[in-house]
Protein backbone atom coordinates (compact mmCIF):
# COMPACT_ATOMS: atom_id res chain seq x y z
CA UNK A 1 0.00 0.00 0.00
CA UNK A 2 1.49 3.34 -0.84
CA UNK A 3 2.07 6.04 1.63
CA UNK A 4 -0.23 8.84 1.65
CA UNK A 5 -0.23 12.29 3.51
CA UNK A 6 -2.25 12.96 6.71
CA UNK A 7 -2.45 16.61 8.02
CA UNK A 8 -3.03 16.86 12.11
CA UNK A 9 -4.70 19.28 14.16
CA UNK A 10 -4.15 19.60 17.37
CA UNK A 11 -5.71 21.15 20.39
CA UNK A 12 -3.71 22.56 23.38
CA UNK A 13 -6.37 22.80 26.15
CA UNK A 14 -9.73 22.33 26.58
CA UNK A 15 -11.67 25.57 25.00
CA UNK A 16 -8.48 26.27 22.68
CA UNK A 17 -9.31 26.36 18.90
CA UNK A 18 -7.82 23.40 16.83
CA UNK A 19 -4.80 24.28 14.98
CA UNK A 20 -2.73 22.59 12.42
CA UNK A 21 0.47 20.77 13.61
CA UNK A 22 1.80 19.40 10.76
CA UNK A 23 1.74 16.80 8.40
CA UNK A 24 2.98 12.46 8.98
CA UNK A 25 2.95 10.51 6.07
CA UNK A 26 1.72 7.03 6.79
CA UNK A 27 0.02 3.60 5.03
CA UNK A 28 -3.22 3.85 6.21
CA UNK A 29 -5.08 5.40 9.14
CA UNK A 30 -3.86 3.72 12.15
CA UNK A 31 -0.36 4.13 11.22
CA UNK A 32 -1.25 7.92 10.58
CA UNK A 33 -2.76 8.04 14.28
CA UNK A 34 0.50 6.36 15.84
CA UNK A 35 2.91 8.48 14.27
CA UNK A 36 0.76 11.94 14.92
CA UNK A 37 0.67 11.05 18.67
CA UNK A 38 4.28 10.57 18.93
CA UNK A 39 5.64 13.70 17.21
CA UNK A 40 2.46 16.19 18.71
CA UNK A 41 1.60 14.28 21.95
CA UNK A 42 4.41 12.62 22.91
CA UNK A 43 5.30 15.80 25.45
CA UNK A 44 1.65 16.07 26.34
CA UNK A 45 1.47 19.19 24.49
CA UNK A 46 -1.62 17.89 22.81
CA UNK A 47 -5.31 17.30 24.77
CA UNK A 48 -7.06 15.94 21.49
CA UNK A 49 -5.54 15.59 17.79
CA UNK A 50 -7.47 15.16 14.43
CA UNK A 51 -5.88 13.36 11.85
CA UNK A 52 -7.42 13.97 8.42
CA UNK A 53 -5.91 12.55 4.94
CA UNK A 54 -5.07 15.61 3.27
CA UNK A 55 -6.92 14.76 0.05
CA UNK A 56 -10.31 14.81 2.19
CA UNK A 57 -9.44 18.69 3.26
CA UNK A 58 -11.61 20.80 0.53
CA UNK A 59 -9.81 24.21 -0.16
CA UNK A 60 -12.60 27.60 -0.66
CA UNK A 61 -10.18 29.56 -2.51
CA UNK A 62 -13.54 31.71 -4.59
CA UNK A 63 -13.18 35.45 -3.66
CA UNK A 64 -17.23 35.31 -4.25
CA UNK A 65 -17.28 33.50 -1.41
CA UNK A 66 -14.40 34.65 0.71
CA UNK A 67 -15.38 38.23 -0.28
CA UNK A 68 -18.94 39.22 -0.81
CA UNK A 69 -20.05 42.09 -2.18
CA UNK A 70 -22.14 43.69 0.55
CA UNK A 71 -20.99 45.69 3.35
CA UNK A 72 -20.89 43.48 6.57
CA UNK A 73 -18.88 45.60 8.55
CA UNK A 74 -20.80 45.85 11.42
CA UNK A 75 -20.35 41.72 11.74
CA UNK A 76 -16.53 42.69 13.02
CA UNK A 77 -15.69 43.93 15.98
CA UNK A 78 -13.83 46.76 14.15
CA UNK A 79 -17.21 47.93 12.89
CA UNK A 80 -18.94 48.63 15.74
CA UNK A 81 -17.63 51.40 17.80
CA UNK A 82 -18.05 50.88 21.50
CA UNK A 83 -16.08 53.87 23.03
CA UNK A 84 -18.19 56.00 20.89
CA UNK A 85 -21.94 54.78 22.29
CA UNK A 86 -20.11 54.57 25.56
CA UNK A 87 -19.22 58.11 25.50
CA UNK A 88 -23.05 58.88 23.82
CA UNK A 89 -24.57 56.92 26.93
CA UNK A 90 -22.74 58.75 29.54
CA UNK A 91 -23.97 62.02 27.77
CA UNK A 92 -27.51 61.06 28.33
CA UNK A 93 -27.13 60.03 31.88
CA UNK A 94 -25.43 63.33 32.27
CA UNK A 95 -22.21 62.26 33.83
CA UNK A 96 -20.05 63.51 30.97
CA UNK A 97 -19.73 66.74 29.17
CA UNK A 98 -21.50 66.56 25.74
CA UNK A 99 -18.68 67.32 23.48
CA UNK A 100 -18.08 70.95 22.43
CA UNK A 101 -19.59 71.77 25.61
CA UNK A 102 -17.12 74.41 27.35
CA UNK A 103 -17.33 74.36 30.92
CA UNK A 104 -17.33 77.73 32.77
C-alpha cells in the first residue's frame, strides 16, 4: 500500500481552537494516528488531535465566497464602535460633558 499524507490538528487545552500541527505521512489510518501522537503528543502538548488525509481537506479559494459584495462591517468587531456609544450613553445620563460643551 502506498504512503499517503495525513495533516493533524491539534488542540492545546480544553476551550483552545484546533490548529494545524503538521503533516505524517503514513500507510493507512492507524499508522497515521500512531505516528501523529508521537511527534504532537508525545510531550503532552496535545489534549485531542485530528488526523485527516489531506486529500479529504476541501480548499474555498472563490473570492465570491471569501469576499462578498455587501458591506458586513458591522459583523466585526472593528465595525462597531463601543467607546463611541459609551461616551453617547454617559452624555444622556449626564455624567459627561456633551462634546463641544465648554465648561465655565
Amino acid at each position: 500500500m502506498a504512503e499517503q499524507v495525513w495533516e493533524v490538528f491539534r488542540q492545546e487545552a480544553e476551550g483552545d481552537p484546533m490548529v494545524h500541527g503538521g503533516s505524517v505521512r503514513a500507510a493507512d489510518a492507524e499508522l497515521a494516528m500512531h505516528y501523529a501522537r508521537e511527534f504532537y503528543g508525545r510531550r503532552q502538548e496535545s489534549i485531542r488531535l485530528w488526523v485527516v488525509p489531506r486529500e479529504s481537506i476541501t480548499e474555498v479559494d472563490d473570492p465570491d465566497l471569501l469576499q462578498p459584495p455587501f458591506d458586513r462591517s458591522f459583523k466585526r468587531p472593528s465595525g462597531y464602535s463601543l467607546k463611541a456609544k459609551l461616551e453617547q450613553a454617559r452624555v444622556r445620563a449626564g455624567t459627561t460633558a456633551a462634546p463641544g460643551d465648554d465648561e465655565p
